[in-house]
Protein backbone atom coordinates (compact mmCIF):
# COMPACT_ATOMS: atom_id res chain seq x y z
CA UNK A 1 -20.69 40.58 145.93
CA UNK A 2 -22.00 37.31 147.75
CA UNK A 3 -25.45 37.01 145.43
CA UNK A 4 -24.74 35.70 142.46
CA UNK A 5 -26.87 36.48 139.12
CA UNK A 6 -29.23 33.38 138.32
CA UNK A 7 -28.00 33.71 134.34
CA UNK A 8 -25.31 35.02 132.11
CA UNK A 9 -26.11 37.98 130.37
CA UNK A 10 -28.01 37.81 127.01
CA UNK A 11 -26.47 39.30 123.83
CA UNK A 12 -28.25 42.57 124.46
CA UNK A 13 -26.94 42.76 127.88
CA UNK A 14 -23.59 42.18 126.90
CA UNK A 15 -23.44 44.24 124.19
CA UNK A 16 -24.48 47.16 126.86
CA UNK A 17 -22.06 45.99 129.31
CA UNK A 18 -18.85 46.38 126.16
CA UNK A 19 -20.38 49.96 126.21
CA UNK A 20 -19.96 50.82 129.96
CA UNK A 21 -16.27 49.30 129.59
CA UNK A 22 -15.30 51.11 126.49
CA UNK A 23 -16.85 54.52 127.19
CA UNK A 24 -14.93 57.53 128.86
CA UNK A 25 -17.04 60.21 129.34
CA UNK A 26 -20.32 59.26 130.84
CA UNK A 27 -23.78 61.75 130.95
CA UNK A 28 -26.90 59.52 132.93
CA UNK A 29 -30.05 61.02 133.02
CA UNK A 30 -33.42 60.19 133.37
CA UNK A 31 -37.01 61.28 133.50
CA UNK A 32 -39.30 64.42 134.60
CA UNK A 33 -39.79 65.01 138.49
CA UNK A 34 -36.66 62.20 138.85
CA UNK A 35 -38.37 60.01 141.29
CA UNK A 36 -36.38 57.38 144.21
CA UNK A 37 -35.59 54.66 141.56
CA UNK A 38 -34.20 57.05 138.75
CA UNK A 39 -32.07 58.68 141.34
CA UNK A 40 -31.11 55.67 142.96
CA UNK A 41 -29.78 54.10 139.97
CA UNK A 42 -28.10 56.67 138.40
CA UNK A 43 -25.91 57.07 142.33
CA UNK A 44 -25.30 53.53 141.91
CA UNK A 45 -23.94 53.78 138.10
CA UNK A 46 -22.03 57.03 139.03
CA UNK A 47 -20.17 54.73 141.51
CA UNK A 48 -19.89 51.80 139.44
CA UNK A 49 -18.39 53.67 136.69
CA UNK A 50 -15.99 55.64 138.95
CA UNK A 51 -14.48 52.33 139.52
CA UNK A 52 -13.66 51.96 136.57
CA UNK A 53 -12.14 55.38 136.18
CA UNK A 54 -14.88 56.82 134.08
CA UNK A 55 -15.67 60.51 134.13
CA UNK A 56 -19.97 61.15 135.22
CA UNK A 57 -22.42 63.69 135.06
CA UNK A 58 -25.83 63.19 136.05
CA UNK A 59 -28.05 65.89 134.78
CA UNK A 60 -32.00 65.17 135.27
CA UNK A 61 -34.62 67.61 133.73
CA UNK A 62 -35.43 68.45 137.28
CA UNK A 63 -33.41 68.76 140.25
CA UNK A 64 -33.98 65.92 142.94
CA UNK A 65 -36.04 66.02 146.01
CA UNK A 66 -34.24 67.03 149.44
CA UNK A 67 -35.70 64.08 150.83
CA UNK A 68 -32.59 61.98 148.45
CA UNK A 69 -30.17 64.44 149.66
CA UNK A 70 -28.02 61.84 151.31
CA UNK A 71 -27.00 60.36 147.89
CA UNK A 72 -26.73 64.17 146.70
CA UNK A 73 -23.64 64.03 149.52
CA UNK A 74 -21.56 61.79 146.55
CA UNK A 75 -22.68 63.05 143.45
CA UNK A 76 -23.41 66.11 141.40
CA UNK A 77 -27.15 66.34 140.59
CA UNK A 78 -27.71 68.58 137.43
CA UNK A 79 -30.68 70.01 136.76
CA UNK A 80 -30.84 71.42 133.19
CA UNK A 81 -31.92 74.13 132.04
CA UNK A 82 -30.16 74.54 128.33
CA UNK A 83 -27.26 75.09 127.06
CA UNK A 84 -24.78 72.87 125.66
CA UNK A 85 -23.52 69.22 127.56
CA UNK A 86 -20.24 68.03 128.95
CA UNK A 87 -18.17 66.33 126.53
CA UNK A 88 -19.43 62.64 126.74
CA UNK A 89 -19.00 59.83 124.60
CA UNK A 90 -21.77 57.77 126.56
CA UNK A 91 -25.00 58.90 127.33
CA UNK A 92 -27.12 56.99 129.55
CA UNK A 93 -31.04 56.81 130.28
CA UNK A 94 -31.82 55.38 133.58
CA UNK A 95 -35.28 54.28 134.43
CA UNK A 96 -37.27 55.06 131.17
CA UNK A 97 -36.94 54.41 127.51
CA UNK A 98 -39.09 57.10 125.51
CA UNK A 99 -37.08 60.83 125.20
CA UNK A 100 -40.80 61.72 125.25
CA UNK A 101 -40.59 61.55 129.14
CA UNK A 102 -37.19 63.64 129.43
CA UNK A 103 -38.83 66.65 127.79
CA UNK A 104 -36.34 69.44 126.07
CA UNK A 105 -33.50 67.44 127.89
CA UNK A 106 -34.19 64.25 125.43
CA UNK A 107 -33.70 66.42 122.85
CA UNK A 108 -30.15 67.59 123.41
CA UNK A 109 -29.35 64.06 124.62
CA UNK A 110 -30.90 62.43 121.50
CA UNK A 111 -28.75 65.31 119.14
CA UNK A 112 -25.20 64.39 120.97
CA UNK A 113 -22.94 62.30 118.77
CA UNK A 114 -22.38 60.08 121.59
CA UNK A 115 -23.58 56.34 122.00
CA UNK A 116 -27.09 55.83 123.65
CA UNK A 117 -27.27 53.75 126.33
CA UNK A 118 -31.00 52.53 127.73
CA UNK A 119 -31.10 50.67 131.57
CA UNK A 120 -34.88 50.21 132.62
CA UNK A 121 -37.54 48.32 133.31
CA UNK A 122 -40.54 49.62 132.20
CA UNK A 123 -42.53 48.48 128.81
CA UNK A 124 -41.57 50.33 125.52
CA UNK A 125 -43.85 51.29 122.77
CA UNK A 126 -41.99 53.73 120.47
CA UNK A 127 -39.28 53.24 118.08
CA UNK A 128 -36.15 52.79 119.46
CA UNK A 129 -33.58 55.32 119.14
CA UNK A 130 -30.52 54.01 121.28
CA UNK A 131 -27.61 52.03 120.63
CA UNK A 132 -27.61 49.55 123.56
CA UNK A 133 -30.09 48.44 126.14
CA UNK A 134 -29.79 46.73 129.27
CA UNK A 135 -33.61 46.00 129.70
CA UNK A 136 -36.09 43.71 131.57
CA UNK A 137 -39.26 44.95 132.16
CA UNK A 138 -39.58 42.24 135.29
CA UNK A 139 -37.47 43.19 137.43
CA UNK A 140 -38.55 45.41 140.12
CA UNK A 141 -36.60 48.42 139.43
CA UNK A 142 -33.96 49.96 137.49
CA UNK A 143 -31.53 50.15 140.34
CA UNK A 144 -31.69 46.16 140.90
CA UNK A 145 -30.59 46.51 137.25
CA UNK A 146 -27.55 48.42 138.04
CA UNK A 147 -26.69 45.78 140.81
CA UNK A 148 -27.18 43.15 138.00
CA UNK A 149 -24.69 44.96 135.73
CA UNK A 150 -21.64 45.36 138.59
CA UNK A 151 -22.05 42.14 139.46
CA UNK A 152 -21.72 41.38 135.65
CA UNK A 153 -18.74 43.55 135.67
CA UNK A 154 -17.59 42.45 138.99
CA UNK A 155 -17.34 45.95 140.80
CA UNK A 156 -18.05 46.12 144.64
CA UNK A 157 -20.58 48.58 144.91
CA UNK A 158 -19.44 51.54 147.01
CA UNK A 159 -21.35 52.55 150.48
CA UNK A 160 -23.45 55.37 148.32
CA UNK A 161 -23.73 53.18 144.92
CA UNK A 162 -25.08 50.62 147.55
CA UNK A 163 -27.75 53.16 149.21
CA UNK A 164 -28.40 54.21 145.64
CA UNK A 165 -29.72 50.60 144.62
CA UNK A 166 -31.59 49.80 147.96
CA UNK A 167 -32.94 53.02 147.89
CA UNK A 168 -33.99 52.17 144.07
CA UNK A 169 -35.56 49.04 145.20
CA UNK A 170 -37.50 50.28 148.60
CA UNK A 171 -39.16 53.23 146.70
CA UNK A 172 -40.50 51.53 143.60
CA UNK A 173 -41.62 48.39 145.73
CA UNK A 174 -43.52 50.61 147.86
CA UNK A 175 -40.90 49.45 150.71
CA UNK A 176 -41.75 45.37 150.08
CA UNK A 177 -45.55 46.10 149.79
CA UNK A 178 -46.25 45.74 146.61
CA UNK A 179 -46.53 42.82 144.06
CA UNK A 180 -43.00 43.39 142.18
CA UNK A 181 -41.37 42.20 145.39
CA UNK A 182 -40.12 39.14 144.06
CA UNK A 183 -37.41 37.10 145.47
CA UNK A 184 -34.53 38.17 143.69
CA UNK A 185 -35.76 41.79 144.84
CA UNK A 186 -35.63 40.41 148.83
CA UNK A 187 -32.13 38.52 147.90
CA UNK A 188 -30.68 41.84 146.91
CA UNK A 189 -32.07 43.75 149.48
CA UNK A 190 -30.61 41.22 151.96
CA UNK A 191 -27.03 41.21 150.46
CA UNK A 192 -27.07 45.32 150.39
CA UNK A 193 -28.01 44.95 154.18
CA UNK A 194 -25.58 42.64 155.10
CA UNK A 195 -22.98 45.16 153.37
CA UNK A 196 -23.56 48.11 155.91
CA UNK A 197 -26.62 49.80 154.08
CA UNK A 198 -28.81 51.26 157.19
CA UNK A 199 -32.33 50.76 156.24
CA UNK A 200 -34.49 52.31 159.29
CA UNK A 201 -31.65 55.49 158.55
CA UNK A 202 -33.01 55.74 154.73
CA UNK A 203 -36.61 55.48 155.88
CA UNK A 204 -35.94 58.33 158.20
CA UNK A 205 -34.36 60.34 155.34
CA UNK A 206 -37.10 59.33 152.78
CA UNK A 207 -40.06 59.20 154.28
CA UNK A 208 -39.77 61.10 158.13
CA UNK A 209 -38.81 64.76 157.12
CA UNK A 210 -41.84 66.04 155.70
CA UNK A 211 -43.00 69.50 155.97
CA UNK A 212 -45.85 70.47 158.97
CA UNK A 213 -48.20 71.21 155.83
CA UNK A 214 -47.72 67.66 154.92
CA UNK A 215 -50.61 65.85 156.83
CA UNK A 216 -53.01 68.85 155.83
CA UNK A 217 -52.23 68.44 152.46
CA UNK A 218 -52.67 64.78 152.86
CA UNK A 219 -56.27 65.57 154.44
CA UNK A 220 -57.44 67.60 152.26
CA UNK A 221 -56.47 65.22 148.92
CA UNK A 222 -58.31 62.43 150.60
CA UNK A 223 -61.23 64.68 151.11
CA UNK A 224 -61.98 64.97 147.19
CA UNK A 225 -62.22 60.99 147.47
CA UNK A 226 -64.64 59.97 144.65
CA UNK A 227 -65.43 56.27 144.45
CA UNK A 228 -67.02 54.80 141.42
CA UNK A 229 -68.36 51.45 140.22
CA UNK A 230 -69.66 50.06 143.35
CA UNK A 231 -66.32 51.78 144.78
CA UNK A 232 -64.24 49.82 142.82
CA UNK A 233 -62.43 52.68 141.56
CA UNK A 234 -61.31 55.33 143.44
CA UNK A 235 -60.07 59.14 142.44
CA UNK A 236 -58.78 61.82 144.43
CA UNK A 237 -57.84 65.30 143.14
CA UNK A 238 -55.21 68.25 144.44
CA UNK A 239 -56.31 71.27 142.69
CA UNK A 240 -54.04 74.26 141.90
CA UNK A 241 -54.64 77.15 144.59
CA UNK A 242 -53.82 80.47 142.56
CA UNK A 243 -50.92 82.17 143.74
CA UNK A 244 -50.31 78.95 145.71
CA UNK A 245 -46.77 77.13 145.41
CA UNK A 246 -47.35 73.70 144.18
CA UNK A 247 -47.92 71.07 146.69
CA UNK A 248 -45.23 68.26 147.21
CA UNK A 249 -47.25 65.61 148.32
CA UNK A 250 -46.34 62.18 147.22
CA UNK A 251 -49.14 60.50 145.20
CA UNK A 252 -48.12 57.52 147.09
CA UNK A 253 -48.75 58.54 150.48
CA UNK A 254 -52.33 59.02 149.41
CA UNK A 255 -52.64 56.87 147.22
CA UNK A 256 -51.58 53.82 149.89
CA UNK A 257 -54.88 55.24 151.95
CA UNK A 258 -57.15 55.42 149.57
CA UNK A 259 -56.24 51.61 147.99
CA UNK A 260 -56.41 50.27 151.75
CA UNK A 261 -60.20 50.51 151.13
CA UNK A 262 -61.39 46.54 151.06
CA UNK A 263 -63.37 46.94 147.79
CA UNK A 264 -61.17 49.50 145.78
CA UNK A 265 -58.95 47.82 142.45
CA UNK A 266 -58.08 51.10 140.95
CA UNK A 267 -56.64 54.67 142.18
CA UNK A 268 -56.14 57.65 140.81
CA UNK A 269 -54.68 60.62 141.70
CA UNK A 270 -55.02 63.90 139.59
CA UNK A 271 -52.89 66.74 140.34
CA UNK A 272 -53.72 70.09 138.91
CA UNK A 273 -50.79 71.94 137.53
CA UNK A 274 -50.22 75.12 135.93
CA UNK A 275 -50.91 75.87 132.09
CA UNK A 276 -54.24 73.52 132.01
CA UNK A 277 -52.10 70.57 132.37
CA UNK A 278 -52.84 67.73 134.52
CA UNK A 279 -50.95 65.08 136.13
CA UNK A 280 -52.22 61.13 136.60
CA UNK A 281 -50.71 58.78 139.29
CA UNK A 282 -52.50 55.51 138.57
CA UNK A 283 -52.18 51.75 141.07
CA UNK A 284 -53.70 48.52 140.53
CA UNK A 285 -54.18 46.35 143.23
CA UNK A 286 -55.44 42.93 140.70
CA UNK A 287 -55.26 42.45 137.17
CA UNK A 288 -56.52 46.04 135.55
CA UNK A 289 -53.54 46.84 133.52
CA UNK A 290 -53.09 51.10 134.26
CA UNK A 291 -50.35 51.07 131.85
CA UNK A 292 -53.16 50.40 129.23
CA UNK A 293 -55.30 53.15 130.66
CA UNK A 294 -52.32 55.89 130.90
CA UNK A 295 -51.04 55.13 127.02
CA UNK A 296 -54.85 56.31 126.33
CA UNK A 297 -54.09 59.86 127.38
CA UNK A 298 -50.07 59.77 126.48
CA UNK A 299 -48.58 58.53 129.80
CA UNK A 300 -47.28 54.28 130.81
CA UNK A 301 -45.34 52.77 133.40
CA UNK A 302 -46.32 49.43 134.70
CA UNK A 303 -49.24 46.97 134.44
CA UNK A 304 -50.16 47.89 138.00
CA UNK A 305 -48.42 51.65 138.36
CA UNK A 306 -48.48 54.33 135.45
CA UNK A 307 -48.67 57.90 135.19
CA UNK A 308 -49.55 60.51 132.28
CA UNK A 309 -49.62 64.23 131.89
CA UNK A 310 -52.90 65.15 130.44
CA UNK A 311 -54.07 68.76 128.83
CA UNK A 312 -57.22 69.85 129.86
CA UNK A 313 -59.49 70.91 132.77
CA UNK A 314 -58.95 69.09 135.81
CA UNK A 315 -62.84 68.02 136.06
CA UNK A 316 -62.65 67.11 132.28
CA UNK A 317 -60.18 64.90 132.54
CA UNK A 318 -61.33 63.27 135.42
CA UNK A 319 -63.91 62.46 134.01
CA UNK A 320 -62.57 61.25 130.73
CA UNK A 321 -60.48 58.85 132.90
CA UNK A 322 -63.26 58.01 134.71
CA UNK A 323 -65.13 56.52 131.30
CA UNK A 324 -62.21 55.37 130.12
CA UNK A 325 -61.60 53.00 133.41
CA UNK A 326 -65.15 52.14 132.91
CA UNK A 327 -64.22 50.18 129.51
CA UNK A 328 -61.31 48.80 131.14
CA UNK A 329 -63.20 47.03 133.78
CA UNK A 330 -65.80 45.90 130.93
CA UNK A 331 -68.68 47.47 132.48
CA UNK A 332 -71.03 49.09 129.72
CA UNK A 333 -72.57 52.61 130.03
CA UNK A 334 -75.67 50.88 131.96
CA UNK A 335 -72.92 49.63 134.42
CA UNK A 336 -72.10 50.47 138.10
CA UNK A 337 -71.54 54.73 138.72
């Protein structure tokens, strides 16, 4: 590959990269609802371990969204559902840390006699329980991790390992928009184009083959819009129709409308799933840190993009999070509504 690494691996790193070399059998998976960066990394380690003759599974506790069906073309994605795992003597978590977030799945994984092997870049708060890590919590996502480690290795990245990475990179930087873009993340990006990745192709694929329903779903989220704190925070919520399939809308898309609003700093979407469970998708646009605020009801992520799965009753725990965003912007209960 033409870009070179800025640094030599630390001792951590290397000790992860022995692993990939000396393992046979590899399993990768990675975390609930498998979103563009897991699945992106774990094509691009499928490829880069091909290379080097390794056997791969990729089994996620959820199957993959059609819209990442062009790196489904390649590889095998498992969804599972029980039952025992392929002979491995690597297993591999891609794009989280904490077997918290790979629900029954983490389980079985964490049960396996094999080695554990961690690659992400998100901030850890629980004990570790893996073998080897190939971490940095700056880097703008795990896939530009997995282009880190072939260079390390010196493995050309395959045409799909390469869409896997850029397509790692595009979704978790909001396609360049958002403040991870750094310039390593642009360097990469660059280097992946100039290799034959089509870019305005994987747009098409991600981001152009939505359903009719999805600008009336769209609508109708954005209609909840609540804004609080002299509309410094915002909060929209899908609620669960009964009977009703669940709706596929990416928080993003909404989310990307609702923080275009001059005076907003915080969003957050609630989606109402089934069993009194609720789901938080939670963006910064300055310095209020949303990993703090997810970690309060169970969730993390980033300092300026978390999530969390909260029990309760949708308008309960909106309005928990509502009080509990009101502490994190320092305002006391005589502040701003």
């Amino acid at each position: 590959m033409s870009t070179q690494t800025e640094q030599r691996p630390n001792s951590d790193e290397s000790s992860a990269l022995d692993l990939l070399r000396s393992g046979s059998r590899f399993v990768l998976s990675g975390h609930v609802r498998p979103d563009g960066d897991c699945i992106g990394a774990q094509a691009a380690l499928a490829g880069l371990l091909r290379a080097l003759g390794k056997e791969v599974w990729i089994i996620n506790p959820d199957p993959i969204g059609p819209e990442f069906d062009y790196l489904a073309k390649e590889n095998q994605y498992r969804s599972w559902g029980g039952g025992d795992l392929p002979v491995h003597d690597v297993s591999v978590l891609l794009d989280c840390s904490e077997l918290s977030r790979v629900g029954e799945l983490g389980l079985a994984l964490e049960a396996h006699d094999s080695q554990k092997l961690v690659i992400d870049h998100h901030i850890h708060t629980e004990g570790e329980w893996w073998d080897e890590a190939f971490v940095d919590v700056s880097a703008s996502a795990t896939g530009l991790l997995v282009y880190r480690i072939a260079q390390h290795l010196g493995i050309e990245l395959d045409p799909c390992a390469a869409a896997g990475v850029f397509t790692s990179i595009v979704t978790d930087t909001g396609w360049f928009k958002y403040s991870n873009t750094d310039a390593e993340t642009l360097r990469v990006a660059g280097d992946l184009l100039a290799r034959g990745v089509d870019s305005s192709k994987l747009f098409g694929e991600i981001y152009q083959r939505r359903s009719s329903l999805h600008p009336l779903e769209t609508a109708e989220v954005l209609a909840s819009t609540e804004y609080h704190f002299d509309k410094r925070l915002g909060v929209i919520c899908a609620r669960r129709k009964e009977g009703a399939a669940p709706g596929a809308l990416d928080a993003d898309d909404a989310l990307d409308i609702l923080r275009s609003v001059g005076s907003i700093e915080v969003v957050l979407f609630l989606r109402e799933l089934a069993g009194g469970v609720v789901k938080l998708s939670a963006r910064s646009k300055n310095d209020f840190d949303v990993n703090a605020l997810a970690r309060q009801f169970g969730g993390g992520g980033h300092r300026k993009a978390s999530g969390a799965t909260i029990d309760g009753e949708i308008d309960d725990v909106q309005r928990r999070l509502v009080e509990a965003a009101r502490v994190g912007f320092g305002l006391t209960d005589g502040g701003l509504s």
